[in-house]
C-alpha atoms as a PDB file:
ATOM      1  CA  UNK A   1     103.485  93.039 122.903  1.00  0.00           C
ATOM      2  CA  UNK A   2     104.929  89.732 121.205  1.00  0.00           C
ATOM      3  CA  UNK A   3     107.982  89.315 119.468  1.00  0.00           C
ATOM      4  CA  UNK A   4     107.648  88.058 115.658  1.00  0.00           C
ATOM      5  CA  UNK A   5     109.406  87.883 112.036  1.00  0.00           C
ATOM      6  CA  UNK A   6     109.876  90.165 109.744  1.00  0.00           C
ATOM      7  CA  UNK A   7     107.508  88.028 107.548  1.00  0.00           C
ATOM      8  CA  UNK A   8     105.283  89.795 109.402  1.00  0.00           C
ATOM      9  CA  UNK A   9     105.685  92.941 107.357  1.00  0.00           C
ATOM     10  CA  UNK A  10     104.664  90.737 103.940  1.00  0.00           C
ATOM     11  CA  UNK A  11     101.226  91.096 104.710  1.00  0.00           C
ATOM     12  CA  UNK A  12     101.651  95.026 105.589  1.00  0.00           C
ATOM     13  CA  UNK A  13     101.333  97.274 102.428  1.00  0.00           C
ATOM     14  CA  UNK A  14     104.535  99.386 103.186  1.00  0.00           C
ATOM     15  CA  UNK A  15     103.366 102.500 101.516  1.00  0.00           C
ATOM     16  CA  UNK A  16      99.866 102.405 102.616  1.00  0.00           C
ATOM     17  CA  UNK A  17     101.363 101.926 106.226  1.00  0.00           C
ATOM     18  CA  UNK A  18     103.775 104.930 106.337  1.00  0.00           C
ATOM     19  CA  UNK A  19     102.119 107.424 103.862  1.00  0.00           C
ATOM     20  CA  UNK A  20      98.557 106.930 104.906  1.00  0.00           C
ATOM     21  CA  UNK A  21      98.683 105.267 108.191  1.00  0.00           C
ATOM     22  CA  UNK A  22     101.584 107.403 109.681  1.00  0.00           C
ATOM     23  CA  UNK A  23     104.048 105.959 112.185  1.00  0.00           C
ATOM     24  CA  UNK A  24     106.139 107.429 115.517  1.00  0.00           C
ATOM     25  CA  UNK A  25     109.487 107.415 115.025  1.00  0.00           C
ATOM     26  CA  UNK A  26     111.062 107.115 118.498  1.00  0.00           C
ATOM     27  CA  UNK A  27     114.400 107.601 119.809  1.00  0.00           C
ATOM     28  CA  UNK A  28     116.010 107.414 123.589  1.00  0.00           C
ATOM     29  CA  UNK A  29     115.316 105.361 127.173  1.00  0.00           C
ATOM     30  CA  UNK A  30     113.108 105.210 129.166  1.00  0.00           C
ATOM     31  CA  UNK A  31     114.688 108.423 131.125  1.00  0.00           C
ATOM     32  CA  UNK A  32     114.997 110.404 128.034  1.00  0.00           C
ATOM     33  CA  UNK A  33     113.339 109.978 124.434  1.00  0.00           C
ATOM     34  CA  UNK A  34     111.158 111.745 122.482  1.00  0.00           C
ATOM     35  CA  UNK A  35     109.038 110.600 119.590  1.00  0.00           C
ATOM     36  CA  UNK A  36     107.618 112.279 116.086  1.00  0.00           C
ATOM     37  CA  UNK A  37     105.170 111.624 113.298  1.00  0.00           C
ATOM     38  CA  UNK A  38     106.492 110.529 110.453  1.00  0.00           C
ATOM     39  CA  UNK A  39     104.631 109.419 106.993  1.00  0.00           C
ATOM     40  CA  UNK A  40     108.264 109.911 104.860  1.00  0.00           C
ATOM     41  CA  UNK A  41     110.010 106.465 105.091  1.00  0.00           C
ATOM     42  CA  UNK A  42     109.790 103.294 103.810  1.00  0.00           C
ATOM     43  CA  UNK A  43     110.975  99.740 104.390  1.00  0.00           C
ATOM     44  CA  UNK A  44     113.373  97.236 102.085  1.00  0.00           C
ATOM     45  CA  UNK A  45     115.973  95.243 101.779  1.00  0.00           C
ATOM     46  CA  UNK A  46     119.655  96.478 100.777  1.00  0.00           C
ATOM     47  CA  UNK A  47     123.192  95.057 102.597  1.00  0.00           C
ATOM     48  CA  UNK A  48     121.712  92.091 102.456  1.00  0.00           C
ATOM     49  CA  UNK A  49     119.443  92.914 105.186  1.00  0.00           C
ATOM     50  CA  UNK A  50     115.987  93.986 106.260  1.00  0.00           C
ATOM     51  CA  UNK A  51     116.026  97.489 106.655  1.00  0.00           C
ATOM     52  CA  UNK A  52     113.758 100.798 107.401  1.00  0.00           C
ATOM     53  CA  UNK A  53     114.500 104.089 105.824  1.00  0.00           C
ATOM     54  CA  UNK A  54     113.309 107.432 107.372  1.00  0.00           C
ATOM     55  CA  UNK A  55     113.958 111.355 107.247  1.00  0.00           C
ATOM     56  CA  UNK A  56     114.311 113.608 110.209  1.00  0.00           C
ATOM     57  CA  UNK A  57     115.124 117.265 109.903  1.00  0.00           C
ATOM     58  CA  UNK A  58     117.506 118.601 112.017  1.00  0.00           C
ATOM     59  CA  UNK A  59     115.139 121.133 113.714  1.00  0.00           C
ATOM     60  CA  UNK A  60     113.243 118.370 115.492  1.00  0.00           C
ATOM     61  CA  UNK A  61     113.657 117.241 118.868  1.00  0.00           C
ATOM     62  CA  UNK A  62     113.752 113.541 117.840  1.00  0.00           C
ATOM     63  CA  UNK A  63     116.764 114.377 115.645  1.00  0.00           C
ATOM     64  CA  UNK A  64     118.835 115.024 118.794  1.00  0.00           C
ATOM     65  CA  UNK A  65     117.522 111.653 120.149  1.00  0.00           C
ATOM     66  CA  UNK A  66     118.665 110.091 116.567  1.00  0.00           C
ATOM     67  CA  UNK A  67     121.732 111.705 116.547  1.00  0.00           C
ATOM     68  CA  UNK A  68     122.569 110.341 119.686  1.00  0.00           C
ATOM     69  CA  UNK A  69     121.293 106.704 120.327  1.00  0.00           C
ATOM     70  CA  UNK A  70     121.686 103.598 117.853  1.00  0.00           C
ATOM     71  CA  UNK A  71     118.241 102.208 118.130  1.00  0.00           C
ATOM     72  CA  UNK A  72     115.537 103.996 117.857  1.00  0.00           C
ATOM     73  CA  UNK A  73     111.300 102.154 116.847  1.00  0.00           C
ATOM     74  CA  UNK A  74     108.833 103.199 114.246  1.00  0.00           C
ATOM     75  CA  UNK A  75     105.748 102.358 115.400  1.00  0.00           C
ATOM     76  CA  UNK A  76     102.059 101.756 113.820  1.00  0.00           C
ATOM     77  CA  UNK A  77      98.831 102.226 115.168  1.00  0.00           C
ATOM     78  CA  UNK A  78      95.120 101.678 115.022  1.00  0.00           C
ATOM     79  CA  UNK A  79      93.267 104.534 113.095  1.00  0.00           C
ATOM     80  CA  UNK A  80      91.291 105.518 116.595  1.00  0.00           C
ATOM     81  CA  UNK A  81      94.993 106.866 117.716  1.00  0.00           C
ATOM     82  CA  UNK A  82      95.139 109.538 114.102  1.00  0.00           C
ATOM     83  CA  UNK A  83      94.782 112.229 117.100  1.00  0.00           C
ATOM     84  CA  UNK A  84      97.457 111.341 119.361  1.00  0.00           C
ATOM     85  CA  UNK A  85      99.882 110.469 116.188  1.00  0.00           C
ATOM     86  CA  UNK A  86      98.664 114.099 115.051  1.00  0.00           C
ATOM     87  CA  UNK A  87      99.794 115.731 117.892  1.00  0.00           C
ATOM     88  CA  UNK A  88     103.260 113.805 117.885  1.00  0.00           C
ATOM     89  CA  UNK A  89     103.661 115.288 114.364  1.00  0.00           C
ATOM     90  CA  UNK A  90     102.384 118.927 115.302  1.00  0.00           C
ATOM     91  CA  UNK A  91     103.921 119.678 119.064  1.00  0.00           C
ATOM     92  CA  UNK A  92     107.307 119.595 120.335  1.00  0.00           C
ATOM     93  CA  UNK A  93     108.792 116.864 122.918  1.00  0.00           C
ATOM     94  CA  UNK A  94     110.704 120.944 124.085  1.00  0.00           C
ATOM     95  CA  UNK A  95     107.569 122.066 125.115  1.00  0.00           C
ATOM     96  CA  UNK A  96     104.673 119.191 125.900  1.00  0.00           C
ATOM     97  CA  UNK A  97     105.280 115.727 127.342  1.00  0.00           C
ATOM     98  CA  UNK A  98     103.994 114.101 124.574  1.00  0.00           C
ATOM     99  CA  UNK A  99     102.747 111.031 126.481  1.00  0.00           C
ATOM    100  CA  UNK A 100     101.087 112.692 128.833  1.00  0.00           C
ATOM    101  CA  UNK A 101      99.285 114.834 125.807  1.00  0.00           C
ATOM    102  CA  UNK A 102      98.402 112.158 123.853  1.00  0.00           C
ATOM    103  CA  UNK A 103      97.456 109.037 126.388  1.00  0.00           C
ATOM    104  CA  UNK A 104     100.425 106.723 125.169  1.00  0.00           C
ATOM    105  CA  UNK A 105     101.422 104.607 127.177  1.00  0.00           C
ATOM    106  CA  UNK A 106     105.577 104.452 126.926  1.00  0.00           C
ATOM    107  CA  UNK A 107     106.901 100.919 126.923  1.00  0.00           C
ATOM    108  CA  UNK A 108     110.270 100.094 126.777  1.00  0.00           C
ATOM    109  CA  UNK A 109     111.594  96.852 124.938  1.00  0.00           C
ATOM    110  CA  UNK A 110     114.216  94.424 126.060  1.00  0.00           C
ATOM    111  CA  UNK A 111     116.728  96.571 123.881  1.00  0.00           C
ATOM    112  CA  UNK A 112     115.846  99.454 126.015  1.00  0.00           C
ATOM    113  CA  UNK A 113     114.167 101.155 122.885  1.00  0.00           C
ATOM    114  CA  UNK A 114     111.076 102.908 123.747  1.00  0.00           C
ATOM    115  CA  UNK A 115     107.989 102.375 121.884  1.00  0.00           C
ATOM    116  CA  UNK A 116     104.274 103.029 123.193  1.00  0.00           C
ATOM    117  CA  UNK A 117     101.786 100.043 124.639  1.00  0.00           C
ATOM    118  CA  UNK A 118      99.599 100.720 121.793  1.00  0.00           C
ATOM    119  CA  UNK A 119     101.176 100.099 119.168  1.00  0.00           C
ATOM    120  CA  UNK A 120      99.974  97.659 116.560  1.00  0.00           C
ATOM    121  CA  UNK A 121     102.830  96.886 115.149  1.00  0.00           C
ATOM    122  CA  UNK A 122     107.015  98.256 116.095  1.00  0.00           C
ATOM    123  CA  UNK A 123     110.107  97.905 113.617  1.00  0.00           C
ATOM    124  CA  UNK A 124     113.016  97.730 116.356  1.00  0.00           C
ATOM    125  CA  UNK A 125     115.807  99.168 114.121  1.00  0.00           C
ATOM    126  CA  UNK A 126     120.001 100.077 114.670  1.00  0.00           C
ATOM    127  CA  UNK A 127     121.178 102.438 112.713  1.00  0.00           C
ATOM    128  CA  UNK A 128     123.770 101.693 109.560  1.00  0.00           C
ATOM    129  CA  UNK A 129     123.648 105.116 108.060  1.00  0.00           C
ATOM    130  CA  UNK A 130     122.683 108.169 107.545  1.00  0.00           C
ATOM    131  CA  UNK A 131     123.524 111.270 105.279  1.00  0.00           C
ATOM    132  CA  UNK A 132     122.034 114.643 105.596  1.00  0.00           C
ATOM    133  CA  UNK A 133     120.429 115.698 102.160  1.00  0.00           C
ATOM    134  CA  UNK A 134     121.953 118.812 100.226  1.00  0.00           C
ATOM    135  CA  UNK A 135     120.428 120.941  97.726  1.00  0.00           C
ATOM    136  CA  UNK A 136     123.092 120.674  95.182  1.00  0.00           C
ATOM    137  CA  UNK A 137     121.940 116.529  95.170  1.00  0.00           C
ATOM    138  CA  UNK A 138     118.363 117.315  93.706  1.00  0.00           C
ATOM    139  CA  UNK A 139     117.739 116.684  90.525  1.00  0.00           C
ATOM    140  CA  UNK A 140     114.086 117.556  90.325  1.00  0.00           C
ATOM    141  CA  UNK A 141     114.595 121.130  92.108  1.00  0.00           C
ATOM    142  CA  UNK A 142     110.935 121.578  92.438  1.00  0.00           C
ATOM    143  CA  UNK A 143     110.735 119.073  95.150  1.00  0.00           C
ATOM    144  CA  UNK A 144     113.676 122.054  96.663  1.00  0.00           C
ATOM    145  CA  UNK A 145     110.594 124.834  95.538  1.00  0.00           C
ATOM    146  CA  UNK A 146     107.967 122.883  97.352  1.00  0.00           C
ATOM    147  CA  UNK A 147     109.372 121.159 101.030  1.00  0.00           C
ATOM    148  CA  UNK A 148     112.720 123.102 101.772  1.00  0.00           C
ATOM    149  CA  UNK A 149     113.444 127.054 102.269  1.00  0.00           C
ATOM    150  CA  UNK A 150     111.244 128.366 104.674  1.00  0.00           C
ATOM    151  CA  UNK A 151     110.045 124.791 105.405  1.00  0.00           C
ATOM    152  CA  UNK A 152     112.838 123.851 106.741  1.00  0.00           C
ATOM    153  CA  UNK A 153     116.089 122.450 107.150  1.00  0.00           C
ATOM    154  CA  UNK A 154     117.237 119.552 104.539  1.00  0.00           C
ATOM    155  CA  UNK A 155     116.095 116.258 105.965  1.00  0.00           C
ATOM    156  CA  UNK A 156     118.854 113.313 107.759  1.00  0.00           C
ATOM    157  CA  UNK A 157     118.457 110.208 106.160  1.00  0.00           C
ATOM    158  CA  UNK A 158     118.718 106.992 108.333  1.00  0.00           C
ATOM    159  CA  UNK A 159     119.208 103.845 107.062  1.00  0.00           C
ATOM    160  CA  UNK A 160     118.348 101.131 110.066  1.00  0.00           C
ATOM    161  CA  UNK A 161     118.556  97.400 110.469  1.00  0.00           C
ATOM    162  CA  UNK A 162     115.437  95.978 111.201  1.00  0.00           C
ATOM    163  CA  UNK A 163     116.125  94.145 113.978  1.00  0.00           C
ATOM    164  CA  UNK A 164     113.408  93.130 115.636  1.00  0.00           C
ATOM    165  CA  UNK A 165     109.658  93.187 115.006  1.00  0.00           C
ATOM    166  CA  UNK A 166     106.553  93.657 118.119  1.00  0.00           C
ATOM    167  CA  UNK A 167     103.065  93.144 117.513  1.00  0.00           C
ATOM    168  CA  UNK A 168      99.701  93.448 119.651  1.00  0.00           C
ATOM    169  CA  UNK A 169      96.886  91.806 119.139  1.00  0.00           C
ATOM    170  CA  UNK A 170      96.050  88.887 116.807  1.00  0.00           C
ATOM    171  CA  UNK A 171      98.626  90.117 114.038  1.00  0.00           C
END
């Protein structure tokens, strides 16, 4: 895994990349972290400054990893890894070692962030913010009807820095 720019990203197509492509979302060291699917997110620039948005509800073991450290990675990854990212997104880091399920190799980056050996492509972000959503802030309430309730708990938002930026390969 190199180190590159954030230019990097210009030739990404954001949405297509976290919507359609999915990304981990990975928190802790290399002694304790635990990682998630995520496909809610997106990337921008606000602060002046590159930054990574992304949702975590509270029910998740990764939130406790958020909650807790300043960095955490998204990472990307080749379409042959959909079943590994799929199990990320449907088992708990409580109850499986998700590494060990999935193949991934952990690798940790000179931060001491975790992200996994094969990864295309990992956002190293810190942390500037984050607000947990509330029901009385929806304006279209169906969104309320359709992900929240018996879905689960309103979503924390994190706003993070993108500090740093990995790739594999020839990218």
């Amino acid at each position: 895994m190199k180190e590159t720019t954030v230019e990097a990203l210009k030739k990404e197509n954001a949405i297509d990349l976290i919507a359609k492509q999915w990304m981990l979302v990975t928190a802790g060291t290399r002694e304790s972290y635990n990682t998630m699917t995520a496909n809610w997110g997106g990337v921008g620039y606000i602060w002046h400054r590159n930054v990574a948005f992304v949702f975590v509800r509270p029910e998740r073991y990764t939130h406790d990893f958020m909650e807790r450290e300043d960095i955490f990675t998204l990472s990307f990854y080749p379409e042959e890894y959909r079943e590994a990212l799929s199990i990320c997104g449907t088992k708990s880091g409580r109850d499986i070692d998700k590494a060990a399920a999935t193949g991934l190799v952990p690798e940790e980056l000179p931060s001491g962030a975790m992200t996994f050996s094969q990864a295309r492509l990992t956002l190293q972000c810190r942390k500037l913010f984050k607000s947990e959503m509330k029901d009385a802030d929806f304006i279209e309430r169906s969104i309320v009807d359709r992900w929240y309730g018996e879905n689960g708990g309103f979503h924390t938002v994190y706003v993070a820095e993108i500090e740093k930026v990995y790739v594999n390969g020839d990218d």
